[in-house]
C-alpha atoms as a PDB file:
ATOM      1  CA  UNK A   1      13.011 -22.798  26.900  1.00  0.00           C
ATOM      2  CA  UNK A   2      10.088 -24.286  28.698  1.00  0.00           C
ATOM      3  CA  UNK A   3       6.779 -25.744  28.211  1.00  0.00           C
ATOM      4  CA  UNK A   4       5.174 -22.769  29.333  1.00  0.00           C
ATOM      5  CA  UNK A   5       7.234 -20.055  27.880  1.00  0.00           C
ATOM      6  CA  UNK A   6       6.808 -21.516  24.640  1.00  0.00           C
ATOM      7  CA  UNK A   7       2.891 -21.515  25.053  1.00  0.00           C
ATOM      8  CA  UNK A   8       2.524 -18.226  26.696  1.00  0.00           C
ATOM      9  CA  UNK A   9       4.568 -16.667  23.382  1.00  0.00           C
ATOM     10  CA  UNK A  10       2.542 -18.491  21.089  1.00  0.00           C
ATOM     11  CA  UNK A  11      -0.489 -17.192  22.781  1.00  0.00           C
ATOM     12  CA  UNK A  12       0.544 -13.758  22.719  1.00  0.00           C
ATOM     13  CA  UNK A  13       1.511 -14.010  18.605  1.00  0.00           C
ATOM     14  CA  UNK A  14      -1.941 -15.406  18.583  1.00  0.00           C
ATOM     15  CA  UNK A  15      -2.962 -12.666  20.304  1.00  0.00           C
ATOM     16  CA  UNK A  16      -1.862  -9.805  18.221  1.00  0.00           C
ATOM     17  CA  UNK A  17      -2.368 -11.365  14.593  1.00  0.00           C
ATOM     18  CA  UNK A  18      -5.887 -11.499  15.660  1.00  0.00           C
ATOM     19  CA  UNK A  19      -5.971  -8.232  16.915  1.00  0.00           C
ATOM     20  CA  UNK A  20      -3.561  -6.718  13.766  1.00  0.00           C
ATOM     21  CA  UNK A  21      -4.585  -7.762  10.798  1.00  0.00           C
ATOM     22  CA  UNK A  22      -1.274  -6.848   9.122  1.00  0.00           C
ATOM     23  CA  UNK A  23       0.914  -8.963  11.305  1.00  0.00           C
ATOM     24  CA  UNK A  24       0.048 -12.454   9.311  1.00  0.00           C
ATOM     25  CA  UNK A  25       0.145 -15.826   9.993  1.00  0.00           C
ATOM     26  CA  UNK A  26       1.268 -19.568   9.078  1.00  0.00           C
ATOM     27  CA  UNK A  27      -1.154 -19.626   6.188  1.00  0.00           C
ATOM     28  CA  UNK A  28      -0.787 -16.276   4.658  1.00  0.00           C
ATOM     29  CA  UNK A  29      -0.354 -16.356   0.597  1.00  0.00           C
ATOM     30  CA  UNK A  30       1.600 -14.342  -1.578  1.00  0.00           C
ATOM     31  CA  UNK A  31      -1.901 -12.485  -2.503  1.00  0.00           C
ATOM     32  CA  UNK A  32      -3.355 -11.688   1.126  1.00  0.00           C
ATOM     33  CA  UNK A  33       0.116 -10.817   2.160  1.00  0.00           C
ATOM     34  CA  UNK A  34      -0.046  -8.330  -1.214  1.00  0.00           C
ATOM     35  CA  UNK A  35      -3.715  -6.595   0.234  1.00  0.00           C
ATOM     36  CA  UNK A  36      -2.193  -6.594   3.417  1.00  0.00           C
ATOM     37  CA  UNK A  37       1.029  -4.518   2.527  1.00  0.00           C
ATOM     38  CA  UNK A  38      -1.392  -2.398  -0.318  1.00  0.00           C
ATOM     39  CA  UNK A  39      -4.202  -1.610   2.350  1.00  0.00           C
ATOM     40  CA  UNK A  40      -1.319   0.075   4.830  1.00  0.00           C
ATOM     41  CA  UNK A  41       0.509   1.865   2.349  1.00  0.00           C
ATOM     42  CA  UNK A  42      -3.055   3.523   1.261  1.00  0.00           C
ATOM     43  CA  UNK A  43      -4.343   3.978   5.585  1.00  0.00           C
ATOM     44  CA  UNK A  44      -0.736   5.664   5.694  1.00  0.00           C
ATOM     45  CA  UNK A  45      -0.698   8.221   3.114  1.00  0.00           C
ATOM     46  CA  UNK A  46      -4.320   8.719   3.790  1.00  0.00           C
ATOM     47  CA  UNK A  47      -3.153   9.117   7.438  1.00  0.00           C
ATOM     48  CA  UNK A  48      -0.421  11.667   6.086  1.00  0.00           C
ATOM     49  CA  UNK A  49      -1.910  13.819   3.848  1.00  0.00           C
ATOM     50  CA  UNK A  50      -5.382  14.361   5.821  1.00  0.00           C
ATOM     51  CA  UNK A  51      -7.760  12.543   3.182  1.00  0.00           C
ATOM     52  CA  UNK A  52     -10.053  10.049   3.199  1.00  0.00           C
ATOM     53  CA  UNK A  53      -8.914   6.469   2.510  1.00  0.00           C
ATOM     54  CA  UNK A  54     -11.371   6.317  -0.409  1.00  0.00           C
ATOM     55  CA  UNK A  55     -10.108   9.534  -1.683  1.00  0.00           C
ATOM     56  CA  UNK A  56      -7.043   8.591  -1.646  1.00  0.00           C
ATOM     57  CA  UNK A  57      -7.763   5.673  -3.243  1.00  0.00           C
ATOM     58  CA  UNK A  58      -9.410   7.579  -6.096  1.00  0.00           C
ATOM     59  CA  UNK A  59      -6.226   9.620  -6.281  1.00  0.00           C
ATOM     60  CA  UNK A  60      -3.944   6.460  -6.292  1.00  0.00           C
ATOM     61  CA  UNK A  61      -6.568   4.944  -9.636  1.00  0.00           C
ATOM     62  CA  UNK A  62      -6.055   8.321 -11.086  1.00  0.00           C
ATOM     63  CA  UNK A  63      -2.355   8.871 -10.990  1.00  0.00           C
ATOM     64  CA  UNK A  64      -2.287   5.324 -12.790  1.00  0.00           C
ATOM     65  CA  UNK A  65      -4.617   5.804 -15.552  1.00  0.00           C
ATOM     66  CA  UNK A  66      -2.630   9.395 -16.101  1.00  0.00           C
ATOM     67  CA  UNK A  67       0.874   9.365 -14.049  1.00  0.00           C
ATOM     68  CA  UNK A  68       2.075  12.927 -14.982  1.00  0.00           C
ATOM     69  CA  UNK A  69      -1.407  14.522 -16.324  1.00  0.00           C
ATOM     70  CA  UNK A  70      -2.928  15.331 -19.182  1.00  0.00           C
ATOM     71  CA  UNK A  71      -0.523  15.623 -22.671  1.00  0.00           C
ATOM     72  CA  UNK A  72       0.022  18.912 -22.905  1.00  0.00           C
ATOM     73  CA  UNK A  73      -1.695  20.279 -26.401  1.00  0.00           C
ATOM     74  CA  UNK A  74       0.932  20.995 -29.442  1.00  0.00           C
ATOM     75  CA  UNK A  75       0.431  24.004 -31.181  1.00  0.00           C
ATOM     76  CA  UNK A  76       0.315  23.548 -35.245  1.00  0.00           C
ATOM     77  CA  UNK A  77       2.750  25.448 -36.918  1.00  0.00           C
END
């Protein structure tokens, strides 16, 4: 591989991790790399189901205070 080759790929990689902010870098932590993967899961069910990304977001917090809904009320016998 040459001298240039090398350059012009590291330029490009440069390029595009500046341009998508999901593609990372050298110095990404565990905890950035966590946002990262968090933020496109939430853009792609937004993206998918024709909402908002902060309702979405809204629906995510609710599903995880109540996963499957309100208990449903017992009747006393």
């Amino acid at each position: 591989m040459q001298t240039n080759d090398r350059f012009s790929i590291n330029s490009q990689l440069v390029h595009l991790q500046a341009k998508y902010v999901g593609t990372g870098h050298v110095d990404l932590n565990r905890f950035e790399w966590a946002v990262n993967i968090q933020r496109d899961i939430l853009s792609y069910f937004a993206i998918a189901q024709n909402e908002s990304i902060g309702r979405e977001r809204y629906n995510f917090m609710q599903k995880m205070l109540l996963p499957c809904g309100l208990p449903l009320e017992r009747e006393e016998d």
